[in-house]
N, C-alpha and C. Protein backbone atom coordinates (compact mmCIF):
# COMPACT_ATOMS: atom_id res chain seq x y z
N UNK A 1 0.85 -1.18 0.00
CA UNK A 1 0.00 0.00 0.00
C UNK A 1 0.89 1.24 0.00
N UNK A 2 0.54 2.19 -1.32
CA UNK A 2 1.29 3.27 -1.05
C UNK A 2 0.23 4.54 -0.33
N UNK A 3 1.55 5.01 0.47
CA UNK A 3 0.79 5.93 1.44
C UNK A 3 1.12 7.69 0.82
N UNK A 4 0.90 8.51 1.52
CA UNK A 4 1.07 9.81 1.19
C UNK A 4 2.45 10.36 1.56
N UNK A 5 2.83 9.38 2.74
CA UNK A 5 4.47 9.69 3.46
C UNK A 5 5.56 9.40 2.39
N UNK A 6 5.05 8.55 1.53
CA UNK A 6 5.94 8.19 0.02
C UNK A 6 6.02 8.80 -0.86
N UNK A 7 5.08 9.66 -1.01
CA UNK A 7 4.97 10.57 -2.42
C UNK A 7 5.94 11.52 -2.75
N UNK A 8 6.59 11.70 -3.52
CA UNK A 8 7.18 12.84 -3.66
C UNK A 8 6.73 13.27 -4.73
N UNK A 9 6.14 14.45 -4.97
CA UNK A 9 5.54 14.90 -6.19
C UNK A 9 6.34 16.13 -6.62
N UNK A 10 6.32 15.95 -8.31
CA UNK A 10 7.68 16.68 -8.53
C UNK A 10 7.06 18.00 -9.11
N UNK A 11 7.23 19.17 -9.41
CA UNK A 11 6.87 20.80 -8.98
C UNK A 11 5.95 20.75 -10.35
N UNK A 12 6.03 20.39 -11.29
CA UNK A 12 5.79 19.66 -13.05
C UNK A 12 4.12 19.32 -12.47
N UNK A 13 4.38 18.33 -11.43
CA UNK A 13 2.94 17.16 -12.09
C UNK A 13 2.11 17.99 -10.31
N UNK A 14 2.82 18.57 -9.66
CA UNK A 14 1.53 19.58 -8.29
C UNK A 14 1.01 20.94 -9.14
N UNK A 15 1.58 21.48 -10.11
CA UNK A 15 0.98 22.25 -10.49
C UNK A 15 -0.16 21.97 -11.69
N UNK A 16 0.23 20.56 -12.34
CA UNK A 16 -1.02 20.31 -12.96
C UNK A 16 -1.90 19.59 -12.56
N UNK A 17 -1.45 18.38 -11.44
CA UNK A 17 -2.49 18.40 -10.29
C UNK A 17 -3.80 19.47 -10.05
N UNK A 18 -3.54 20.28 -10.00
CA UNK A 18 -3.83 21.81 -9.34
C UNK A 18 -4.84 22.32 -10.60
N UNK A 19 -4.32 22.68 -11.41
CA UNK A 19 -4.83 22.93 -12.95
C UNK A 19 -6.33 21.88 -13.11
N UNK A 20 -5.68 20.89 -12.82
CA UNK A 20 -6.60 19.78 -13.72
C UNK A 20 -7.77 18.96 -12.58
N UNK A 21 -7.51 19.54 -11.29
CA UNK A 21 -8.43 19.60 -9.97
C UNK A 21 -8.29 17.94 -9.88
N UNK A 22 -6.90 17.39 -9.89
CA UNK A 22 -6.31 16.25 -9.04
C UNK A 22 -6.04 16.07 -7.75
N UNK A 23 -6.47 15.28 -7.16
CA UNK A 23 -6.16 14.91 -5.54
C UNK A 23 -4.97 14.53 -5.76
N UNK A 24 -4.60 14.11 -4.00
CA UNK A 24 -3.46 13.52 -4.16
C UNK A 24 -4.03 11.80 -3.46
N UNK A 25 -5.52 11.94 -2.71
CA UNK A 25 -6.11 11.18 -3.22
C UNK A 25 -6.96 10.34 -4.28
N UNK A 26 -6.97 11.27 -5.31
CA UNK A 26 -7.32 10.41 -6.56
C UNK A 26 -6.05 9.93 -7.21
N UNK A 27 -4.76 10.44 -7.08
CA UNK A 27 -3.76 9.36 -7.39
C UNK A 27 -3.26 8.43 -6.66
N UNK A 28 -3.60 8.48 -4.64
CA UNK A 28 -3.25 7.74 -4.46
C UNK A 28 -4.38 6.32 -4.89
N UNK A 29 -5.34 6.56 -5.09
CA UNK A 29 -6.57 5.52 -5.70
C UNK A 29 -5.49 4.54 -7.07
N UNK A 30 -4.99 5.89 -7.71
CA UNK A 30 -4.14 5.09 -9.02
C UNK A 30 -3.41 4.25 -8.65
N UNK A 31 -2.36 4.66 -7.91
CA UNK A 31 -1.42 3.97 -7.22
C UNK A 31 -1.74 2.66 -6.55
N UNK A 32 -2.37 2.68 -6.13
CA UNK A 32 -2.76 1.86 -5.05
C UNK A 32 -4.01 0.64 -5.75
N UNK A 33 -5.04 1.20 -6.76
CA UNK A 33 -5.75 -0.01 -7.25
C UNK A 33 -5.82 -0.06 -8.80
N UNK A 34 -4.65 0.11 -9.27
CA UNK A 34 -5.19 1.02 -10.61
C UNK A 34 -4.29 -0.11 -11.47
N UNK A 35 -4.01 -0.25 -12.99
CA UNK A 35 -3.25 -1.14 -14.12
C UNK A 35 -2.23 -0.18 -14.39
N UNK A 36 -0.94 -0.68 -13.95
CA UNK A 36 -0.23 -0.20 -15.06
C UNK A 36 -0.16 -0.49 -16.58
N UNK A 37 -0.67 0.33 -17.23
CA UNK A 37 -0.72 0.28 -19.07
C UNK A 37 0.25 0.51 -19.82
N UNK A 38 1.77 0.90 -19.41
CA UNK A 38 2.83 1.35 -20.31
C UNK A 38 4.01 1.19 -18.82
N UNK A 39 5.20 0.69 -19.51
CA UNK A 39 6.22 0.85 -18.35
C UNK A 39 7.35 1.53 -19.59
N UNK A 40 8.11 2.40 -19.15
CA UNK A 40 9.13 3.26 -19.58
C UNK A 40 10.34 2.61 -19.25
N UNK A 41 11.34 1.67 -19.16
CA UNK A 41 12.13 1.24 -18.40
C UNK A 41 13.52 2.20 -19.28
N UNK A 42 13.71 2.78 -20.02
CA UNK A 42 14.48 3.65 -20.58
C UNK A 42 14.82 5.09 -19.95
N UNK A 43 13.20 5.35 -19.11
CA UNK A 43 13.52 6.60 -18.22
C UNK A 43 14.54 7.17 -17.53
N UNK A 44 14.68 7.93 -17.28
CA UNK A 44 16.31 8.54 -16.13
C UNK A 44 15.50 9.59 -15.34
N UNK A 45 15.74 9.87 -14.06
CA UNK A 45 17.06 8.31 -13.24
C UNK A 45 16.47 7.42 -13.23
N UNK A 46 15.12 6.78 -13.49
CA UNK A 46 14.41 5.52 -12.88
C UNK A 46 13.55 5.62 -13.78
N UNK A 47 12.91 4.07 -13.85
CA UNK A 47 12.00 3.79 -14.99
C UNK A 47 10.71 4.21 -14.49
N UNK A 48 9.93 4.44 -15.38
CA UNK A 48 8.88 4.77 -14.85
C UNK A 48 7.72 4.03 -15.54
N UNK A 49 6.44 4.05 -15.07
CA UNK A 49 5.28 3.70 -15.60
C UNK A 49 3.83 4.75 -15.66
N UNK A 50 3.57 4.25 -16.58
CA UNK A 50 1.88 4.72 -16.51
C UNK A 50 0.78 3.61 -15.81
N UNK A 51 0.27 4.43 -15.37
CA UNK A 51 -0.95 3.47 -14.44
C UNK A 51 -2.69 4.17 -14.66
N UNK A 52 -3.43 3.65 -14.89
CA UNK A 52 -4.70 3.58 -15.17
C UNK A 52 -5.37 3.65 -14.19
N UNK A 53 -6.52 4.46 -13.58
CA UNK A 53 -7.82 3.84 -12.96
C UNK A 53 -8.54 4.70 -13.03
N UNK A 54 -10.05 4.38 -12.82
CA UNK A 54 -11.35 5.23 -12.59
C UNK A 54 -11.62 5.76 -11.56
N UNK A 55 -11.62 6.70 -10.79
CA UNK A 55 -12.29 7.43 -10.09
C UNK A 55 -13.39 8.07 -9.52
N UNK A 56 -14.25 7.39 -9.38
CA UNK A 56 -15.44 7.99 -9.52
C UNK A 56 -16.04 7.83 -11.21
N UNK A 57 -16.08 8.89 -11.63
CA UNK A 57 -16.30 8.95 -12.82
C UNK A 57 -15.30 9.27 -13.99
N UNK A 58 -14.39 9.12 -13.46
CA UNK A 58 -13.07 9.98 -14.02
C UNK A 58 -12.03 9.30 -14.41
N UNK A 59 -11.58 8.97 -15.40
CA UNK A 59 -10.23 8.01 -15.88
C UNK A 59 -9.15 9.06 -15.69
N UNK A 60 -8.22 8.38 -15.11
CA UNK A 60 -6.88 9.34 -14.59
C UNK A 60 -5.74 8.32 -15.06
N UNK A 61 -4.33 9.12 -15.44
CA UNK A 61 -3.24 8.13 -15.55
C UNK A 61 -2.22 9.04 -15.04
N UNK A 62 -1.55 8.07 -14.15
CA UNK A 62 -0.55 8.68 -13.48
C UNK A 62 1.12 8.24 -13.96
N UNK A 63 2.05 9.34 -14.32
CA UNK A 63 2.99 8.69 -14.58
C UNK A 63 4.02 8.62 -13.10
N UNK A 64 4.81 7.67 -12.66
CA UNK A 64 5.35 7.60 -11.59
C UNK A 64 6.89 6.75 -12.22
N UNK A 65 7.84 6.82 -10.49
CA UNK A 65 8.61 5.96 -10.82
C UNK A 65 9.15 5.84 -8.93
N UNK A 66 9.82 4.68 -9.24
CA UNK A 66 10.18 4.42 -7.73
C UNK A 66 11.40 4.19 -7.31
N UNK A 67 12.06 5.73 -6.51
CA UNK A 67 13.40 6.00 -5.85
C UNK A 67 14.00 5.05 -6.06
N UNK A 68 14.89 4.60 -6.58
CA UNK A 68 15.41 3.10 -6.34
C UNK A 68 16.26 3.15 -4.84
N UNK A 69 16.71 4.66 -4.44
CA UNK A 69 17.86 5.46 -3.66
C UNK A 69 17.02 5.74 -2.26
N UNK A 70 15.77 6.09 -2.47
CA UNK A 70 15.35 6.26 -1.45
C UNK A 70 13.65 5.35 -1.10
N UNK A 71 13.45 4.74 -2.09
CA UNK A 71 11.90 3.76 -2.07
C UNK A 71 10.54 4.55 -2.29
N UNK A 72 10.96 5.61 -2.63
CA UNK A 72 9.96 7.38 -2.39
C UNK A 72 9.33 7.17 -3.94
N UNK A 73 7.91 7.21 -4.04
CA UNK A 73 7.26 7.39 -4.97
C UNK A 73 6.98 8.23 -5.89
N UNK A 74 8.06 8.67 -6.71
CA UNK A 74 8.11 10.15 -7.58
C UNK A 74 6.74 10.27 -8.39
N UNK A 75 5.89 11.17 -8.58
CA UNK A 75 4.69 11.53 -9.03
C UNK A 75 5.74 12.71 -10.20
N UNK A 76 5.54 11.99 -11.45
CA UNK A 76 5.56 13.06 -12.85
C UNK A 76 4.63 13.36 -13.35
N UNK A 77 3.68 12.96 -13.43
CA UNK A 77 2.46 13.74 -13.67
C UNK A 77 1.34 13.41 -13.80
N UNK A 78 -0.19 13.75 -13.89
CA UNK A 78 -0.93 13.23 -13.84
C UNK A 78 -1.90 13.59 -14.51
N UNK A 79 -2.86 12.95 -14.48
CA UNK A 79 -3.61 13.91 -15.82
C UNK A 79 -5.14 13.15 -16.63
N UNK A 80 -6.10 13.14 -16.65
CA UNK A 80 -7.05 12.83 -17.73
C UNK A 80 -6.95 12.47 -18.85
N UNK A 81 -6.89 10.73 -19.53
CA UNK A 81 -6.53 11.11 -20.81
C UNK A 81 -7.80 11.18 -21.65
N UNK A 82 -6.97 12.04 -22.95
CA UNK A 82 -8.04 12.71 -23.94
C UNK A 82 -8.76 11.36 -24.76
N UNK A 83 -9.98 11.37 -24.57
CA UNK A 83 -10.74 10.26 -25.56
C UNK A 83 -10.10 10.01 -27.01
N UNK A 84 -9.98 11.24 -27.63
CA UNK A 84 -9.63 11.40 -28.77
C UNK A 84 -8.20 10.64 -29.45
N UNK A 85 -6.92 10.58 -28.09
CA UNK A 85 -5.77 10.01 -28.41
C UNK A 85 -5.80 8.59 -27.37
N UNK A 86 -7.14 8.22 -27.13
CA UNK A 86 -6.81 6.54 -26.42
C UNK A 86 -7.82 5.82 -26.76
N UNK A 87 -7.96 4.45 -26.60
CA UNK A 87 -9.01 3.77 -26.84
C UNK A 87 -10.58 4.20 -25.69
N UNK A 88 -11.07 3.88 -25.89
CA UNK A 88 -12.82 3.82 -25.14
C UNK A 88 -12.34 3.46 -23.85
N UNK A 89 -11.36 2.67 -23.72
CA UNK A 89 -11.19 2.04 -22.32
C UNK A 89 -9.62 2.83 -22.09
N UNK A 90 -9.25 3.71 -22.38
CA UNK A 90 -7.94 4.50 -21.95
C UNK A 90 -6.56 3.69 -21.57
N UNK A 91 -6.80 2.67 -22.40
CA UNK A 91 -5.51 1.55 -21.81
C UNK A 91 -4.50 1.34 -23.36
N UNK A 92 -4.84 1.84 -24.26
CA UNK A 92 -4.62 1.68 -25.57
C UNK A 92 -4.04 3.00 -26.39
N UNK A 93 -3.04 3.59 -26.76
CA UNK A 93 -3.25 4.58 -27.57
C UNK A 93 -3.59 4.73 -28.94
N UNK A 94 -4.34 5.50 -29.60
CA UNK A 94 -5.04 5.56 -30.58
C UNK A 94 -3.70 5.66 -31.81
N UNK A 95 -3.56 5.50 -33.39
CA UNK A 95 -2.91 5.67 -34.13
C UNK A 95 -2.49 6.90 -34.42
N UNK A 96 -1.61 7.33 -34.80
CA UNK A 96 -1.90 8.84 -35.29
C UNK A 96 -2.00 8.62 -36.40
N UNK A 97 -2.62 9.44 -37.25
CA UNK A 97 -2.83 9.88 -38.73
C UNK A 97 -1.73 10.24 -39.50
């Protein structure tokens, strides 16, 4: 179970948090019961993933990665994805044209 004492959210993904009227309980919901749909393992410093879940009514994907240095849950950003660039079920990205 990730808790809130883990989070480190990086200055990038609290201000669009903020913007986009994200909890830090509706990501910990991601975190905590949600699919990861994409893993980044190329990332720096640490790989990261995308993770999926519903909220209420609300599909959210959170990108994260985990301290390897300190076990601390880095929050990069978070965000609503757009219907338009994912599948019906937001686990898929759409083609581009």
């Amino acid at each position: 179970m990730i808790t809130r004492e883990r989070l480190d959210i990086r200055l990038h993904a609290a201000v669009r948090m903020l913007e986009r009227r994200i909890t830090i309980d509706d990501v910990l919901i991601v975190l905590n019961a949600g699919e990861t749909i994409e893993s980044y393992a190329e990332d720096t410093p640490w790989p990261s993933q995308l993770t999926l879940a519903v909220v209420g009514t609300r599909p959210f994907h959170v990108v994260w990665a985990e301290a390897a240095d300190t076990k601390r849950i880095v929050i990069i950003t978070a965000y609503e994805p757009d219907p338009a660039e994912w599948d019906s079920e937001f686990r898929h990205r759409r083609a581009r044209p």
